[in-house]
Structure formats: C-alpha cells, structure tokens
C-alpha atoms as a PDB file:
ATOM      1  CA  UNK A   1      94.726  90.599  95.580  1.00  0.00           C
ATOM      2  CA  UNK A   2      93.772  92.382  98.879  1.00  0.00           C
ATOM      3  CA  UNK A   3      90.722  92.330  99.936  1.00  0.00           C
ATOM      4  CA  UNK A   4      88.568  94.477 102.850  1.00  0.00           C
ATOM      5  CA  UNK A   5      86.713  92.971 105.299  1.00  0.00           C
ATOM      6  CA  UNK A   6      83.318  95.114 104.967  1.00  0.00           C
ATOM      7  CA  UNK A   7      82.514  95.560 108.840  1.00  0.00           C
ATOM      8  CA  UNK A   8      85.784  96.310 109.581  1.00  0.00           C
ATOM      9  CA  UNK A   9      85.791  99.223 106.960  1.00  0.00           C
ATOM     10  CA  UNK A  10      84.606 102.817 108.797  1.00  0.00           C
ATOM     11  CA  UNK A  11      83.879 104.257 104.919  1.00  0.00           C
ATOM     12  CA  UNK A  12      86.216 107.026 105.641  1.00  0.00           C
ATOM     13  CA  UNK A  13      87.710 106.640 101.674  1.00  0.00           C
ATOM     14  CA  UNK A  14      91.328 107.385 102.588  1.00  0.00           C
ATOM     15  CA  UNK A  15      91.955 103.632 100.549  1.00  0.00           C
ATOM     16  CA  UNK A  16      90.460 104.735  97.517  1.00  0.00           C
ATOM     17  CA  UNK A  17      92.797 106.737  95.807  1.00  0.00           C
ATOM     18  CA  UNK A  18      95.429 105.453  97.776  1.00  0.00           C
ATOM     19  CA  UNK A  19      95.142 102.389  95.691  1.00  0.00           C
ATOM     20  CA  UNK A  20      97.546 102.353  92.460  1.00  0.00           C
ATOM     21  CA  UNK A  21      95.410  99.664  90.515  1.00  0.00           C
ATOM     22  CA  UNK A  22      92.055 101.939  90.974  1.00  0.00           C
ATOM     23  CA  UNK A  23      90.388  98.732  92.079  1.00  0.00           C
ATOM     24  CA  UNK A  24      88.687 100.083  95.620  1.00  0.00           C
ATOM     25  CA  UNK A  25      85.167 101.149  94.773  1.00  0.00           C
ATOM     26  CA  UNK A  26      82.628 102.538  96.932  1.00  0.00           C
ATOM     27  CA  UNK A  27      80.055  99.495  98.614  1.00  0.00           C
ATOM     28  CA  UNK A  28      77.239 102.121  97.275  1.00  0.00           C
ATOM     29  CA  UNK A  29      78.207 102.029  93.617  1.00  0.00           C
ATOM     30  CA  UNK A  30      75.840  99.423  90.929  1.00  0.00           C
ATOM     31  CA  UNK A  31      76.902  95.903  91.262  1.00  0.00           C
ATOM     32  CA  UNK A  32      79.097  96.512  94.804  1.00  0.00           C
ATOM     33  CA  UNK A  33      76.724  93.327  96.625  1.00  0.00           C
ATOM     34  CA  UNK A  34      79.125  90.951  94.769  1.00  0.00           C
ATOM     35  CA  UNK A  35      82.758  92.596  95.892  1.00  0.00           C
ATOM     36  CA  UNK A  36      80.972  92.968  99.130  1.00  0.00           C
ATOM     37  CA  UNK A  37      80.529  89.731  99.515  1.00  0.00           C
ATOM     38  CA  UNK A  38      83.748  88.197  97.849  1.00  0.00           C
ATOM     39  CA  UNK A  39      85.671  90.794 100.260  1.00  0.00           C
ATOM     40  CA  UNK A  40      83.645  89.305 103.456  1.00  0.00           C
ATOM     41  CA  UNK A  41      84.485  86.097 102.675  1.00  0.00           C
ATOM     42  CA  UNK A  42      88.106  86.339 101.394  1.00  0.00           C
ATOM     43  CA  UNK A  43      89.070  88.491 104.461  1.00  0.00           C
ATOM     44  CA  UNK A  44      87.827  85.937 107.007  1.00  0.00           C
ATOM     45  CA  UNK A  45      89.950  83.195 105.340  1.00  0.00           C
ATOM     46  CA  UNK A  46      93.038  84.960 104.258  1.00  0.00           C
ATOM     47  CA  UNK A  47      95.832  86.124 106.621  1.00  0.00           C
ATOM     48  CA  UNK A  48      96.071  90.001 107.705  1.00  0.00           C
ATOM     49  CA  UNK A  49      98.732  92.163 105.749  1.00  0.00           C
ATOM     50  CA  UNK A  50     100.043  94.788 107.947  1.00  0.00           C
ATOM     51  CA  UNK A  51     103.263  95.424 105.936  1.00  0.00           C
ATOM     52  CA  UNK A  52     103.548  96.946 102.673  1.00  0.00           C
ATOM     53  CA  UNK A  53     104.723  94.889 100.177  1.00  0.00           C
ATOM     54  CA  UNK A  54     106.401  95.572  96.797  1.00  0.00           C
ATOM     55  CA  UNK A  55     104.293  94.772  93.359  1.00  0.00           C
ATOM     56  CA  UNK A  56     104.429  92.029  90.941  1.00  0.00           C
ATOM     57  CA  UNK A  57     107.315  92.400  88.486  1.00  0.00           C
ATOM     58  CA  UNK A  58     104.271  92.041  85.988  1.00  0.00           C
ATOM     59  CA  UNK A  59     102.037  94.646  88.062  1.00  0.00           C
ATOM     60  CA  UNK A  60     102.686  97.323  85.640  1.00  0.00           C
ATOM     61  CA  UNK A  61     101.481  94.946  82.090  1.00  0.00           C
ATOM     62  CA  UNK A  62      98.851  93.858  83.761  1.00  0.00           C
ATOM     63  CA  UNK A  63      97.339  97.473  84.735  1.00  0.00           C
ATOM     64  CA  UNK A  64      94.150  97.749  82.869  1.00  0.00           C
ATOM     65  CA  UNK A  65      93.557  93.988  81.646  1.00  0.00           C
ATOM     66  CA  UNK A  66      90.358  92.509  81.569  1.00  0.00           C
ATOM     67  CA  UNK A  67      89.484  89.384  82.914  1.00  0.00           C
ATOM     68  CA  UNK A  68      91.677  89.140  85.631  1.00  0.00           C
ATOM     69  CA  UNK A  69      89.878  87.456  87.802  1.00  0.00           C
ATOM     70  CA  UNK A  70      88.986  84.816  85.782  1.00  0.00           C
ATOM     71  CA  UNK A  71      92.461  84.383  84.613  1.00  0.00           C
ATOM     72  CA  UNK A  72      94.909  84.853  87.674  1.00  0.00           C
ATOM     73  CA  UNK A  73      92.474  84.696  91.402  1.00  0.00           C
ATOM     74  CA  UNK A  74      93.042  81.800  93.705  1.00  0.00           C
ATOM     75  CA  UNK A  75      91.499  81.206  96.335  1.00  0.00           C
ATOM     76  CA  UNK A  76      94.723  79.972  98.000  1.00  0.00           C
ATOM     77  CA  UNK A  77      95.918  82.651 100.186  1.00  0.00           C
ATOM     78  CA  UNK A  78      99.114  84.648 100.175  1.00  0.00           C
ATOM     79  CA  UNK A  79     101.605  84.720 103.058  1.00  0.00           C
ATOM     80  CA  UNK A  80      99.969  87.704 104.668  1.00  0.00           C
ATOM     81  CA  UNK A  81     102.641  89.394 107.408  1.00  0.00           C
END
C-alpha cells in the first residue's frame, strides 16, 4: 500500500491515472476525510519510496477484490527505498 502525504500533494492529478490499481481518488470526492486522514498518518510513519518497485506476484488476482483492507493492511511498514 502507498500512501500520500496530503500537504505534500500540489493536486496536480498526474498520480491518478498513473496508478494501475485505480485506487488514487480525488481529496474532493464523498467520503475522501477518511483516506485523507489514513494517508496523513501512514505517510508520517512509513518510510519514503523513491524507487519503483515491481508488484505482488498476486497483484493481478487481487485487482478488484473487496475488502482488502480489512483482510491484508498492516500497519507495519514496508522497507521503503
């Protein structure tokens, strides 16, 4: 999971469709308060990612499911890098 700290973000919506699991979503669509504040608080406790890293082997089954945050988040962060 990647997540964008929300002061940091300049809104220009490059990240949007850049993102292959459709999962960026405007902070002005219904019910963004939440992400907003799960993404402020995840990105000042998890490392920085500045390299691009290759998917899950299971990225491509798990496209679409529901309930994957219940099922798969941790709040244990990645190695970042």
């Amino acid at each position: 999971m990647l997540v964008i700290h929300p002061d940091e973000c300049i809104d220009c919506g490059v990240c949007e469709p850049e993102c292959p699991a459709d999962a960026i979503k405007p902070d002005t669509d219904p019910g963004a308060d939440e992400w907003v504040d799960f993404n402020r608080k995840y990105s000042e406790l998890w490392p920085v990612i500045i390299t691009r890293k290759d998917p899950l082997p299971e990225a491509e089954e798990r496209d679409g499911e529901e309930g994957k945050l219940e099922k798969y988040f941790s709040e244990a962060p990645g190695e970042g890098g």
